[in-house]
C-alpha atoms as a PDB file:
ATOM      1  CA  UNK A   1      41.397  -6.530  21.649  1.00  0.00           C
ATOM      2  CA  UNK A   2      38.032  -6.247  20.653  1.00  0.00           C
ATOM      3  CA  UNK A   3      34.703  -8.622  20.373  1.00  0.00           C
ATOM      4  CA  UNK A   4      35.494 -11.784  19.334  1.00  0.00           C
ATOM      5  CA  UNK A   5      34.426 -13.368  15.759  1.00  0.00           C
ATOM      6  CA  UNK A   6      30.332 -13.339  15.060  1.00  0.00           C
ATOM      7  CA  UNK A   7      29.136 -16.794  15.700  1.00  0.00           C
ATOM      8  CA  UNK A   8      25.418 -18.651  16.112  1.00  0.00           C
ATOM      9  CA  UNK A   9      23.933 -20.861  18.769  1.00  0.00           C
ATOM     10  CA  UNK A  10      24.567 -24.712  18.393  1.00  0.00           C
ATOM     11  CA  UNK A  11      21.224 -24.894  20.350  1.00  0.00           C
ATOM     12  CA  UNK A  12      18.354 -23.108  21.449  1.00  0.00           C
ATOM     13  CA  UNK A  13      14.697 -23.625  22.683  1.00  0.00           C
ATOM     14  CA  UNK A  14      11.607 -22.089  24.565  1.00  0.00           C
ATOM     15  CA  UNK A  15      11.550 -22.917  28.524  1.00  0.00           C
ATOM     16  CA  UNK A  16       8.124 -22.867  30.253  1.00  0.00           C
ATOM     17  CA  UNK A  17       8.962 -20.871  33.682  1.00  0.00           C
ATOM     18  CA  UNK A  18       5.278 -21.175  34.703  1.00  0.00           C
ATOM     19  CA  UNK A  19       2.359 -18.106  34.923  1.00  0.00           C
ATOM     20  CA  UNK A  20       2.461 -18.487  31.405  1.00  0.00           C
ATOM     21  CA  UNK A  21       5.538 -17.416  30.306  1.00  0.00           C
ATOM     22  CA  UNK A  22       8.409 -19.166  28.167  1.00  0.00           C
ATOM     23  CA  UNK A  23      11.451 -17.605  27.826  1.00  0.00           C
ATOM     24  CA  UNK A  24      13.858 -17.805  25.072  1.00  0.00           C
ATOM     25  CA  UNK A  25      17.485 -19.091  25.495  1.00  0.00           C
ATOM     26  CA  UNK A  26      20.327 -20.200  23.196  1.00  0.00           C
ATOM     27  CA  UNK A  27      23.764 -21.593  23.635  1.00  0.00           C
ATOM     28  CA  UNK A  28      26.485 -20.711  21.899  1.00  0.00           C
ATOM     29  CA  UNK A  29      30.826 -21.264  21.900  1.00  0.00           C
ATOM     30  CA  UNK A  30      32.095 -24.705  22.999  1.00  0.00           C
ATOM     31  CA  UNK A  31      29.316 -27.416  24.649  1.00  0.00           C
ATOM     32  CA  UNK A  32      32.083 -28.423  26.637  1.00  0.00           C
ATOM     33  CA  UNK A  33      33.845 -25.019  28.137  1.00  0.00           C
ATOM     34  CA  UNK A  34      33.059 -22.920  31.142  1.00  0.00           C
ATOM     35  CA  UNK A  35      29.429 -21.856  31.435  1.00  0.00           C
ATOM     36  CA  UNK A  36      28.404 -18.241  31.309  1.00  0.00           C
ATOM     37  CA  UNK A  37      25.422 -16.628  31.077  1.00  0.00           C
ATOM     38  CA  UNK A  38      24.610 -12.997  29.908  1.00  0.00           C
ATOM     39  CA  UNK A  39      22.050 -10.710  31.483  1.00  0.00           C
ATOM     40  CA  UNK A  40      20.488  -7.856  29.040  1.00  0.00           C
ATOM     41  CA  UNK A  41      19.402  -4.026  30.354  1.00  0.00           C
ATOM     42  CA  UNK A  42      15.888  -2.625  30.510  1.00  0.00           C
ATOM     43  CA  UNK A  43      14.407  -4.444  32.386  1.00  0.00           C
ATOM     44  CA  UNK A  44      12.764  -5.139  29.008  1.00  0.00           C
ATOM     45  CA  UNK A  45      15.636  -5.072  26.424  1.00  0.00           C
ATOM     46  CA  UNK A  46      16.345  -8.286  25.266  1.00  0.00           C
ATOM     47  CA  UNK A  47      19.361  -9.862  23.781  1.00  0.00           C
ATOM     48  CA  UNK A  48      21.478  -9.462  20.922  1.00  0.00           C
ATOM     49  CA  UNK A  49      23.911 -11.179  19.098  1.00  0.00           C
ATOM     50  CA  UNK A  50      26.561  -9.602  19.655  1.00  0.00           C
ATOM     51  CA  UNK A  51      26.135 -10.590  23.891  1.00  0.00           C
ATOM     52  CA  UNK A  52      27.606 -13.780  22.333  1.00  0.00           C
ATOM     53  CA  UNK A  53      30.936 -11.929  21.692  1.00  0.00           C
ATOM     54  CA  UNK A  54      31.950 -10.808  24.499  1.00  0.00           C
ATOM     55  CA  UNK A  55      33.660 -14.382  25.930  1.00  0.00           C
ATOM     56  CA  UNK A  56      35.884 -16.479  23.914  1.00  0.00           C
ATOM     57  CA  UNK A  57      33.743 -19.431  22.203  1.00  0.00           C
ATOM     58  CA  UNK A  58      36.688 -21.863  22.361  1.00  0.00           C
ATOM     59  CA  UNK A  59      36.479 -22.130  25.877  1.00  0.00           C
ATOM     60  CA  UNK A  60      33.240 -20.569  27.023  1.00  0.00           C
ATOM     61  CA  UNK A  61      29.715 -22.123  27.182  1.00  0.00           C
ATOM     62  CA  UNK A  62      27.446 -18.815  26.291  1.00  0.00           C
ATOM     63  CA  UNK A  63      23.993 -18.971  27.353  1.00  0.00           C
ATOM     64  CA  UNK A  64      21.727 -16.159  26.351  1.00  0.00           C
ATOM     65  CA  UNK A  65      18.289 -15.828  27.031  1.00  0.00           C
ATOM     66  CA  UNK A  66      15.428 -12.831  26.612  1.00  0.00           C
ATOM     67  CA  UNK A  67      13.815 -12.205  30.116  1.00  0.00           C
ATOM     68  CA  UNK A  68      10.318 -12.637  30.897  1.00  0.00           C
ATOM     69  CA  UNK A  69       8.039 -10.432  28.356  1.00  0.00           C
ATOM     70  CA  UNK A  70      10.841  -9.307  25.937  1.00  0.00           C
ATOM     71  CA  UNK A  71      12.341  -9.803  22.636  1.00  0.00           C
ATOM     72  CA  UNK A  72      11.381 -13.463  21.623  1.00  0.00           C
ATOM     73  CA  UNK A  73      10.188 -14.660  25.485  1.00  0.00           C
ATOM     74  CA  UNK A  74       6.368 -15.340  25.385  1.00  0.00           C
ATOM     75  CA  UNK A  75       4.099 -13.290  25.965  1.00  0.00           C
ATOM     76  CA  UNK A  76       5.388 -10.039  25.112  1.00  0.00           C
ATOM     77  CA  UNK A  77       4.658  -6.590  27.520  1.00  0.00           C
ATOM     78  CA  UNK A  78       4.045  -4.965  24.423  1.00  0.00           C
ATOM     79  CA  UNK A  79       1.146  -6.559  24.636  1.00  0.00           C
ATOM     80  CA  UNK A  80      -2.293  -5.188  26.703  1.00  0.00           C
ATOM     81  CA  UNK A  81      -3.380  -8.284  28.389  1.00  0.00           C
ATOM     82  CA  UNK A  82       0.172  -9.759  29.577  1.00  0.00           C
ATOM     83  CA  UNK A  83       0.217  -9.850  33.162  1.00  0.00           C
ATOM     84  CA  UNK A  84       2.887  -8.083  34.476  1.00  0.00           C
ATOM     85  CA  UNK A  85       2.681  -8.984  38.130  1.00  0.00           C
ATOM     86  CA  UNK A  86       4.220 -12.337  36.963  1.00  0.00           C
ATOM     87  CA  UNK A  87       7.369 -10.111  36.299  1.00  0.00           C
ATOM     88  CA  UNK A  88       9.541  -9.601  39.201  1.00  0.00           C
ATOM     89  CA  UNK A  89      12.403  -9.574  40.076  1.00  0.00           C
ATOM     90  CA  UNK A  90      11.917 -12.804  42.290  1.00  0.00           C
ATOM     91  CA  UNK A  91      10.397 -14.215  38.839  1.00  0.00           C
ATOM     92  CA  UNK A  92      13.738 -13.942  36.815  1.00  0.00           C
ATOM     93  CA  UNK A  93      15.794 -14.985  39.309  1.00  0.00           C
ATOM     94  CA  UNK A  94      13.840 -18.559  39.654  1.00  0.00           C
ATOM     95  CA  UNK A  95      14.039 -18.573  35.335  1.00  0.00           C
ATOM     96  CA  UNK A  96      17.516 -18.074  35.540  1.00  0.00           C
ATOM     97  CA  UNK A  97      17.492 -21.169  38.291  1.00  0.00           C
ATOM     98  CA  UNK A  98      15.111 -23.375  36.229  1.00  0.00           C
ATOM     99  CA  UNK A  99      17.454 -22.702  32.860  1.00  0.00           C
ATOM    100  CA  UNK A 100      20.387 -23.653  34.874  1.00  0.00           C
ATOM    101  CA  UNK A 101      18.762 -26.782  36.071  1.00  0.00           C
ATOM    102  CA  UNK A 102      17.457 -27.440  32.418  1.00  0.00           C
ATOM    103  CA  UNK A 103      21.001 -26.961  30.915  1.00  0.00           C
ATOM    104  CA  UNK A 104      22.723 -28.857  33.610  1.00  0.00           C
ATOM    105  CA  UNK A 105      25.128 -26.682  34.288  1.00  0.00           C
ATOM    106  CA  UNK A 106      26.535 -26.065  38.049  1.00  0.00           C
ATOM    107  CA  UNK A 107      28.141 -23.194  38.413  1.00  0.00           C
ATOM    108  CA  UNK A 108      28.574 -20.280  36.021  1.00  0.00           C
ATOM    109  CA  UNK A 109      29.695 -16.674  34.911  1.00  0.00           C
ATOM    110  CA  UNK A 110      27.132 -14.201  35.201  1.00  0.00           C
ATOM    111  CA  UNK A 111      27.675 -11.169  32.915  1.00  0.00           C
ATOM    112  CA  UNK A 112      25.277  -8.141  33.409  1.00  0.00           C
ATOM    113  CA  UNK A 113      24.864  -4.369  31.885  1.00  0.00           C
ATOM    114  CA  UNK A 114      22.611  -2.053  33.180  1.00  0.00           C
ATOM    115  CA  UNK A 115      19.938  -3.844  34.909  1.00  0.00           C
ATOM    116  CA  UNK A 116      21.384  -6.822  33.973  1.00  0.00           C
ATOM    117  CA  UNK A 117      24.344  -5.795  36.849  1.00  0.00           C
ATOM    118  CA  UNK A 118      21.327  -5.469  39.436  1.00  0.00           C
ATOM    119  CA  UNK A 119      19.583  -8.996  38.111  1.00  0.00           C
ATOM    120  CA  UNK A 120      22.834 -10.842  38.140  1.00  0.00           C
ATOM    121  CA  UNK A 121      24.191  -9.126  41.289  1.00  0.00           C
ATOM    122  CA  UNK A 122      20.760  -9.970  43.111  1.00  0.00           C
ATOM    123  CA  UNK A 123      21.067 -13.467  41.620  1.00  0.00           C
ATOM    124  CA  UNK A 124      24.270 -13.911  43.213  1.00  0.00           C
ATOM    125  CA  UNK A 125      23.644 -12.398  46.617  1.00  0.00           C
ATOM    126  CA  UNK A 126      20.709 -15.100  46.922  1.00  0.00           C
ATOM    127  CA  UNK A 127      22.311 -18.102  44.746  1.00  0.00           C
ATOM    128  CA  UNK A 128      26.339 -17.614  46.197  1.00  0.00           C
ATOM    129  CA  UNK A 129      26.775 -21.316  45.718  1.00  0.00           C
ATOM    130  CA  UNK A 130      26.234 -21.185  41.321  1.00  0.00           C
ATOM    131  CA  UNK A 131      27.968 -18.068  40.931  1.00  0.00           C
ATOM    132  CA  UNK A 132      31.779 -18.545  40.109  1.00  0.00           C
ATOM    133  CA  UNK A 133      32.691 -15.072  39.239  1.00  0.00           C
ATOM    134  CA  UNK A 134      30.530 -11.608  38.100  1.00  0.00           C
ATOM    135  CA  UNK A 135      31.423  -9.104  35.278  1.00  0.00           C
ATOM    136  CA  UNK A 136      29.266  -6.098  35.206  1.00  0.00           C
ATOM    137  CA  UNK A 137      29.019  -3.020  33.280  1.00  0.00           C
ATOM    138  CA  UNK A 138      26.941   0.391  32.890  1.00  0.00           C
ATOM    139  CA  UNK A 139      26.696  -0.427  36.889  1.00  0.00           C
ATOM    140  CA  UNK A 140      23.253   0.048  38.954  1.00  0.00           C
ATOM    141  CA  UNK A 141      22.112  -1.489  41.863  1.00  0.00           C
ATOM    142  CA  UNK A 142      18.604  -0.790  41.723  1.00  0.00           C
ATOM    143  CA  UNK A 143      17.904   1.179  44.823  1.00  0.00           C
ATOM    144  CA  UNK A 144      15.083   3.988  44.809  1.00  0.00           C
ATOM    145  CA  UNK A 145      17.779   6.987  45.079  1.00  0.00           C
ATOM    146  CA  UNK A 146      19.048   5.630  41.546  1.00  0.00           C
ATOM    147  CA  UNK A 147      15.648   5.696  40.289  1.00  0.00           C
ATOM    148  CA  UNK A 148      15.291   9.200  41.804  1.00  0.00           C
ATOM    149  CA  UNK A 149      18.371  10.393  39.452  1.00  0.00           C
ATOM    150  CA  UNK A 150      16.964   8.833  36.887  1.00  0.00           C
ATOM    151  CA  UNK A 151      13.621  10.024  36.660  1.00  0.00           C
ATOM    152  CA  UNK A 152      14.152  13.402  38.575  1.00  0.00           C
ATOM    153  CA  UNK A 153      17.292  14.318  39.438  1.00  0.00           C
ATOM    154  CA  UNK A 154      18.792  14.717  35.814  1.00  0.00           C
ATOM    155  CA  UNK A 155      16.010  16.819  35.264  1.00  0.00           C
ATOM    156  CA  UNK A 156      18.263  19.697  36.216  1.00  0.00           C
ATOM    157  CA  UNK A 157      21.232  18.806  33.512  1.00  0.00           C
ATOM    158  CA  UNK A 158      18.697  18.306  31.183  1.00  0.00           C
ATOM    159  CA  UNK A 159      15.827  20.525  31.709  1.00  0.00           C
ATOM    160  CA  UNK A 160      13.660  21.002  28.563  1.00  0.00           C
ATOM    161  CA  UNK A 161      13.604  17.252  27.796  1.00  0.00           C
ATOM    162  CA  UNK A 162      12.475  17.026  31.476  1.00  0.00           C
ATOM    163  CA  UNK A 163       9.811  19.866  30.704  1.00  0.00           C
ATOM    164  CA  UNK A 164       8.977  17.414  28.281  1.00  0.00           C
ATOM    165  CA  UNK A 165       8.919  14.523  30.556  1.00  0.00           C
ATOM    166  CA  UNK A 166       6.742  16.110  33.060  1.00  0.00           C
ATOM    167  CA  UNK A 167       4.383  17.367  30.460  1.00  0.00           C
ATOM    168  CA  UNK A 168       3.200  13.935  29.491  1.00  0.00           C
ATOM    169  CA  UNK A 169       2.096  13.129  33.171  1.00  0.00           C
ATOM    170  CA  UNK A 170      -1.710  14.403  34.635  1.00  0.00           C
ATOM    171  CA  UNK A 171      -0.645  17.778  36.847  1.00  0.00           C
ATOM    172  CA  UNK A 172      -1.382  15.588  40.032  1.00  0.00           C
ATOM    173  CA  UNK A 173       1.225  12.859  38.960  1.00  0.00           C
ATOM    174  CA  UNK A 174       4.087  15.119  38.423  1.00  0.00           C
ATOM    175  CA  UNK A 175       4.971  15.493  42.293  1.00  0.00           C
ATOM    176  CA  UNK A 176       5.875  11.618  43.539  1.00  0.00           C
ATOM    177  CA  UNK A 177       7.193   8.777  41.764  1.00  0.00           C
ATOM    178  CA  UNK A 178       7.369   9.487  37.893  1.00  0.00           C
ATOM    179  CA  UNK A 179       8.178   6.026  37.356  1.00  0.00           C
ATOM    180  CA  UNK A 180       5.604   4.600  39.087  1.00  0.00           C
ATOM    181  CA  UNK A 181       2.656   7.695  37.312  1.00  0.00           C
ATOM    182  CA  UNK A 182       4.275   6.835  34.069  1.00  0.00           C
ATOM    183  CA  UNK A 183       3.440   2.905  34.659  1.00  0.00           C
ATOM    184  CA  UNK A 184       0.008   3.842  35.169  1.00  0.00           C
ATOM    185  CA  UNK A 185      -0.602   5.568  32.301  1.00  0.00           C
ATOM    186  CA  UNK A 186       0.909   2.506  30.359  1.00  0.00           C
ATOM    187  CA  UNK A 187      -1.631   0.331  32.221  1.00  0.00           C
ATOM    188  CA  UNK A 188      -4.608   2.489  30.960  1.00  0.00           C
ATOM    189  CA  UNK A 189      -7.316   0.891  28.607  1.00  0.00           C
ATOM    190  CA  UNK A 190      -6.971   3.512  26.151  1.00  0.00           C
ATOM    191  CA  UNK A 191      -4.435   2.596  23.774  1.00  0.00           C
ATOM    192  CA  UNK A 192      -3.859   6.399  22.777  1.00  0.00           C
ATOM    193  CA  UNK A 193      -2.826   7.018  26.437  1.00  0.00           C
ATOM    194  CA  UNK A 194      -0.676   3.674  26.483  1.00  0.00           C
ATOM    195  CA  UNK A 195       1.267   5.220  23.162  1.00  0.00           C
ATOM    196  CA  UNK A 196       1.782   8.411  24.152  1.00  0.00           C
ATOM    197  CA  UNK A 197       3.412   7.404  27.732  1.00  0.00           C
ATOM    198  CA  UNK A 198       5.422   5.079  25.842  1.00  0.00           C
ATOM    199  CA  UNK A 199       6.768   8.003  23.888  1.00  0.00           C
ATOM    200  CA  UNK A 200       6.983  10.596  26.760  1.00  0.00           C
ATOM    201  CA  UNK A 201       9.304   7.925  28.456  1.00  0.00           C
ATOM    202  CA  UNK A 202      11.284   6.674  25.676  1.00  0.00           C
ATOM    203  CA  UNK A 203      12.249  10.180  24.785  1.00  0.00           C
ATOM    204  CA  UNK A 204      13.381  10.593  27.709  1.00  0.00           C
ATOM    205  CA  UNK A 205      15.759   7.539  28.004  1.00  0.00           C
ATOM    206  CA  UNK A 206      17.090   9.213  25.013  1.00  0.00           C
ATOM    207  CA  UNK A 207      17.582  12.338  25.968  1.00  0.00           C
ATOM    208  CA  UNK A 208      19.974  11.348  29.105  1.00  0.00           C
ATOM    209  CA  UNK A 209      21.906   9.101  27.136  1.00  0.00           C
ATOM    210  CA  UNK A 210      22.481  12.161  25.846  1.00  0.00           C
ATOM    211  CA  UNK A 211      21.750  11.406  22.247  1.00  0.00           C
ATOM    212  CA  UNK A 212      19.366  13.743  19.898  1.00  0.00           C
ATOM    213  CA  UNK A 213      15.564  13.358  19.654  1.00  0.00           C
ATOM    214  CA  UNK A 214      14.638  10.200  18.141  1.00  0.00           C
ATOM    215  CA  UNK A 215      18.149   8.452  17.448  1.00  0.00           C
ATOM    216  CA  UNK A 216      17.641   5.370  19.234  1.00  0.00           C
ATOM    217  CA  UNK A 217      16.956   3.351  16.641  1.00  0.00           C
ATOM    218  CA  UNK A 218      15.486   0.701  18.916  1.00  0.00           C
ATOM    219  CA  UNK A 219      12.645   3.166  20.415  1.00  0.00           C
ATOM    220  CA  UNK A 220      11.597   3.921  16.582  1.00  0.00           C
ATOM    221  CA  UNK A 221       9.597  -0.018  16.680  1.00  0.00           C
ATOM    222  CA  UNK A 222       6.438   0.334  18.179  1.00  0.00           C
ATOM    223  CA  UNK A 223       6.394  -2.817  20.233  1.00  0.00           C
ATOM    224  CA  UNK A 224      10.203  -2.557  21.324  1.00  0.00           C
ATOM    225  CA  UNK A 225       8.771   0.940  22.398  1.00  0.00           C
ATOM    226  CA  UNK A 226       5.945  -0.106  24.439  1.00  0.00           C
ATOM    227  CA  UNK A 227       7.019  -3.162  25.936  1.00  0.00           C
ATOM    228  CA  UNK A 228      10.328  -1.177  27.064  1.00  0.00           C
ATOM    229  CA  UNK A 229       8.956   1.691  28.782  1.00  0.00           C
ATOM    230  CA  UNK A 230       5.780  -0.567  30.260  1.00  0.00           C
ATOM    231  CA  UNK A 231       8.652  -2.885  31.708  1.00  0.00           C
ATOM    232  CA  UNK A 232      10.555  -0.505  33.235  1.00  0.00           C
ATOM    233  CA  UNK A 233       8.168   1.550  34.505  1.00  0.00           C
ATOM    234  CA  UNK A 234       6.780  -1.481  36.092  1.00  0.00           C
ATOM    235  CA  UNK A 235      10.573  -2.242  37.712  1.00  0.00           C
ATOM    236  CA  UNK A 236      11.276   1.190  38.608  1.00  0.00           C
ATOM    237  CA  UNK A 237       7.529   1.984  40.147  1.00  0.00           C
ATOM    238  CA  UNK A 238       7.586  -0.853  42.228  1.00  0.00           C
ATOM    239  CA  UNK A 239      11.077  -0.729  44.233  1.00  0.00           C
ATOM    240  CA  UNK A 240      12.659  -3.475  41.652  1.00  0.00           C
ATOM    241  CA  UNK A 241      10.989  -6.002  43.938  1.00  0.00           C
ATOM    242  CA  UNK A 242      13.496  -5.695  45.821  1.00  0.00           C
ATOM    243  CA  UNK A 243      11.830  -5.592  49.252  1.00  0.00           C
ATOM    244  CA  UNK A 244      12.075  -2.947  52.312  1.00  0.00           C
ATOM    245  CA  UNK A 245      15.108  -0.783  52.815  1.00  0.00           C
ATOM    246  CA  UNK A 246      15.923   0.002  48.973  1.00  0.00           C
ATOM    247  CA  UNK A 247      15.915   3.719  49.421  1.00  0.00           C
ATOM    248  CA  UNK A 248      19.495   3.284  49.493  1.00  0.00           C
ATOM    249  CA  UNK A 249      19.851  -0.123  48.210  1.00  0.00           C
ATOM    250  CA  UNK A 250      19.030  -3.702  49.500  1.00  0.00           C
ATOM    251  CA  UNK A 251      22.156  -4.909  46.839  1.00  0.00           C
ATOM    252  CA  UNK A 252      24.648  -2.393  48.440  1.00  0.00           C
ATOM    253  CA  UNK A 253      23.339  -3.745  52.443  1.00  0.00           C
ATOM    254  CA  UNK A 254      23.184  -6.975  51.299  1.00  0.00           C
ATOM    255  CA  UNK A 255      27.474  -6.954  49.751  1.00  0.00           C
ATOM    256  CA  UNK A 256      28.691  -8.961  52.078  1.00  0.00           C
ATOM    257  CA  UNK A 257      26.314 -11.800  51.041  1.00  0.00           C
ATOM    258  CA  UNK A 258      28.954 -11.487  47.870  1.00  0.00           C
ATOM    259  CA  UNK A 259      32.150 -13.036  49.818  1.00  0.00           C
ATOM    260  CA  UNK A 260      34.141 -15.156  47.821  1.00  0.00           C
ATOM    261  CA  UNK A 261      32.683 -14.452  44.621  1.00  0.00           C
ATOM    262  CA  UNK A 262      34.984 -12.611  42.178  1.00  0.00           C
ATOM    263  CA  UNK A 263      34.258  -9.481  40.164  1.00  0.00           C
ATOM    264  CA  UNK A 264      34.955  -6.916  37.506  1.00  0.00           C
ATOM    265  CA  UNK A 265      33.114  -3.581  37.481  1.00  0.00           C
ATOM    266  CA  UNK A 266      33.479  -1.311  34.256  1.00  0.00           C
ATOM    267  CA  UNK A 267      32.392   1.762  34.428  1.00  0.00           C
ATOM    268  CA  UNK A 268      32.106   4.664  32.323  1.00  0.00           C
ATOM    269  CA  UNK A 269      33.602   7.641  33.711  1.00  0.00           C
ATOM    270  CA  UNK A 270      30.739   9.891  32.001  1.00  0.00           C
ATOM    271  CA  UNK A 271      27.759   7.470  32.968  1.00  0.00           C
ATOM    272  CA  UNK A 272      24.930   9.910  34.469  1.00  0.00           C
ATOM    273  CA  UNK A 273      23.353   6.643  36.303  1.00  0.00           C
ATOM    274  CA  UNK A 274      26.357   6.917  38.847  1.00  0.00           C
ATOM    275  CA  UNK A 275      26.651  10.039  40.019  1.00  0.00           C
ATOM    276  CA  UNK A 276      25.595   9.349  43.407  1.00  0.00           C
ATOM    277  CA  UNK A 277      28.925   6.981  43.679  1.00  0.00           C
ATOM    278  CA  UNK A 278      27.027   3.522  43.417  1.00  0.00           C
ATOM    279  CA  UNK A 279      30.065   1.558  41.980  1.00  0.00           C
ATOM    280  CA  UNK A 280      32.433   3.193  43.744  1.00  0.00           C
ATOM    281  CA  UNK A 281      30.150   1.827  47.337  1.00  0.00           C
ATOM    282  CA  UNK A 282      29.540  -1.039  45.594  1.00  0.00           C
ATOM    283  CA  UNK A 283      33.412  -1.844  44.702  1.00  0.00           C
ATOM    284  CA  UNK A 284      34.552  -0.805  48.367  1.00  0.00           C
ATOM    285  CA  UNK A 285      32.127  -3.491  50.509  1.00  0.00           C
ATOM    286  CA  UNK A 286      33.338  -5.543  47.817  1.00  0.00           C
ATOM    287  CA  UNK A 287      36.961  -7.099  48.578  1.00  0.00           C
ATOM    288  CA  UNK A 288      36.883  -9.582  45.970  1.00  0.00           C
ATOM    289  CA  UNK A 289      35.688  -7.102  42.967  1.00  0.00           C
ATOM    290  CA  UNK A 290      37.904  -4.796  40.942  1.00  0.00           C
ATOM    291  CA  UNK A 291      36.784  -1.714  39.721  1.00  0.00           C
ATOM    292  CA  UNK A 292      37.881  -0.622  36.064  1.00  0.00           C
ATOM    293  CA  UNK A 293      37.021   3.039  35.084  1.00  0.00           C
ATOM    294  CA  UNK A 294      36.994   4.122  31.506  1.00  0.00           C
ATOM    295  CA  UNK A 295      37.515   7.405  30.730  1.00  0.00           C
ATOM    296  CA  UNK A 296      35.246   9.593  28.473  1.00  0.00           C
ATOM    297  CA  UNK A 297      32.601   7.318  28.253  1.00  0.00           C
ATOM    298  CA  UNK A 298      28.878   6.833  29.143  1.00  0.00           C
ATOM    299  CA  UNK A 299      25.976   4.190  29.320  1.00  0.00           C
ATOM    300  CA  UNK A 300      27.082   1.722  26.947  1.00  0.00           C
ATOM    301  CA  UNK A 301      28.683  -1.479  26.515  1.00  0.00           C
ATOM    302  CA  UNK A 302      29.689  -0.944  23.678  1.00  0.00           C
ATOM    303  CA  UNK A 303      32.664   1.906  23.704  1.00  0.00           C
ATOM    304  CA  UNK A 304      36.234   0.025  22.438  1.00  0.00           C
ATOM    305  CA  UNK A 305      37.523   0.443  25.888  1.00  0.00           C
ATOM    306  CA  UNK A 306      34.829  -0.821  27.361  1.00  0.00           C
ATOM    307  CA  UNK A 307      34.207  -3.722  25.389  1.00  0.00           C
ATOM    308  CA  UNK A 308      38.606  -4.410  25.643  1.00  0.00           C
ATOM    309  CA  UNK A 309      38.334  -4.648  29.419  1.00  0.00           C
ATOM    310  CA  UNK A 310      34.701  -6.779  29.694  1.00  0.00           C
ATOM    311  CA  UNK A 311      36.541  -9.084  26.834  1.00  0.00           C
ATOM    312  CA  UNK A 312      39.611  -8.728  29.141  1.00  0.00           C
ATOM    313  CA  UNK A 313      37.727  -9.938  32.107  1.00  0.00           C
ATOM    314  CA  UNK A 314      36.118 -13.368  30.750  1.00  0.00           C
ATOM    315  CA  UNK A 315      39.563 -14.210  29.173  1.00  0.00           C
ATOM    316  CA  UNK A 316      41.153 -13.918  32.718  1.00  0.00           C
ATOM    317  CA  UNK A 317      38.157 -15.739  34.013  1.00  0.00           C
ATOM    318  CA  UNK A 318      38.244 -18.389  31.428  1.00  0.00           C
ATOM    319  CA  UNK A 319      41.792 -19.813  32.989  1.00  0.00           C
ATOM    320  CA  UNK A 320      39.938 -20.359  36.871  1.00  0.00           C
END
């Protein structure tokens, strides 16, 4: 099956969500077809091209946008003085309401990977009514205990890149929440600090990919590299601003909030970010999702049979 053809955006602009942001969106596919919008990973990744490919463009209306403080959104965290407690969770959700509003559109798909599943899943636990259907893949949900894996837990599969890891933090920092003692360091006047906590965490996003030492090609720009890791650190320090209760998750209590909206999980079978069993919760309190497990895979969207059953899902989608 595949991506569909490469094609560009018929229109695209800068939205002013307030605090002094404006976020970048573009439309692709056919002005007249079903909406659907696509949610990047990070928090702090931005979007590519090839999101547009992943729904047919003769009968889907493909909306793409960079979140607050990434790729072409203004201002960018790579930056010192952008204020990053105007980037919350709460915050994203109301851009994604206010670029709804501005593109007139109702209702529409919301496709997620990687924190783009927790964004779009939060989205439609709090917005049911614009939400027709979800496709999600390289599944989280955001809760602490994820973030606990994450930062700590694969420390033990992977334990000299962890060494690593820990060896960038102050000895008193390397007890609690890494996340959250790795933010600070990015918040730190020094820039010399900021770039080497940057580099401590983007190695280690690398290394539980698994992939070798400085291959991600992305983590090799400066300013990807420091807005990235300041952005997630910020998310992952701070509970996702998602509220009280997200030790275990707030998006897994708050499931049934998710009645009568349709969705497809993929999931790779080797993806590190789920072995505590988060899609397979998720997918149970979830009558109207299907769960589709892909062997011999990991974090990515971009495997062929991942990419065959996301492409697989918006088709089927495209005919409600």
């Amino acid at each position: 099956m595949g991506l569909y053809p490469e094609i560009e955006p018929y229109d695209h602009g800068m939205l002013d969500v307030g605090d002094g942001n404006r976020v970048y969106w573009e439309v692709c596919g056919n002005p007249d077809g079903k909406p659907a919008v696509m949610l990047h990973g990070g928090p702090g990744s931005g979007c590519g091209p090839w999101f547009r490919r992943y729904c047919d463009p003769a009968k889907y209306r493909i909306v793409l946008l960079d979140q607050r403080g990434c790729g072409r959104s203004t201002p960018h965290a790579a930056a010192y003085g952008t204020d990053m407690a105007v980037n919350t969770t709460a915050h994203l959700i109301g851009d994604l309401e206010l670029l709804r509003r501005h593109l007139g559109i109702r209702r529409w798909l919301v496709w997620g990977v990687s924190w783009g599943s927790v964004l779009g899943l939060r989205y439609a636990q709090t917005h049911p009514d614009v939400v027709s259907e979800l496709v999600l893949t390289a599944m989280g949900t955001g809760s602490n205990a994820e973030v606990a894996l994450l930062t700590r837990g694969l420390g033990r599969f992977f334990p000299e890149a962890f060494e690593r890891f820990l060896a960038e933090l102050p000895e008193g920092e390397r007890d609690g929440n890494l996340a959250a003692a790795y933010s600070r360091l990015l918040e730190s006047p020094d820039p010399e600090v900021r770039a080497r906590a940057a580099r401590g965490w983007t190695d280690w996003e690398t290394a539980i990919v698994p992939a070798p030492p400085r291959s991600e090609k992305r983590y090799e720009d400066p300013e990807f590299r420091m807005g990235f890791a300041r952005t997630v650190t910020h998310y992952f320090g701070n509970d996702h601003f998602l509220g009280e209760g997200n030790d275990e998750g707030v998006v897994i209590r708050d499931v049934p909030l998710l009645k009568g909206i349709p969705g497809t999980l993929v999931q790779g079978s080797l993806d590190f970010g789920n072995l505590l069993g988060t899609v397979w919760r998720l997918h149970h309190r979830w009558p109207d999702s299907e769960l589709i497990v892909v062997d011999d895979v990991g974090h990515t969207m971009g495997a062929r049979g991942v990419v065959d059953a996301l492409v697989a899902a918006t088709d089927k989608y495209a005919l409600r």
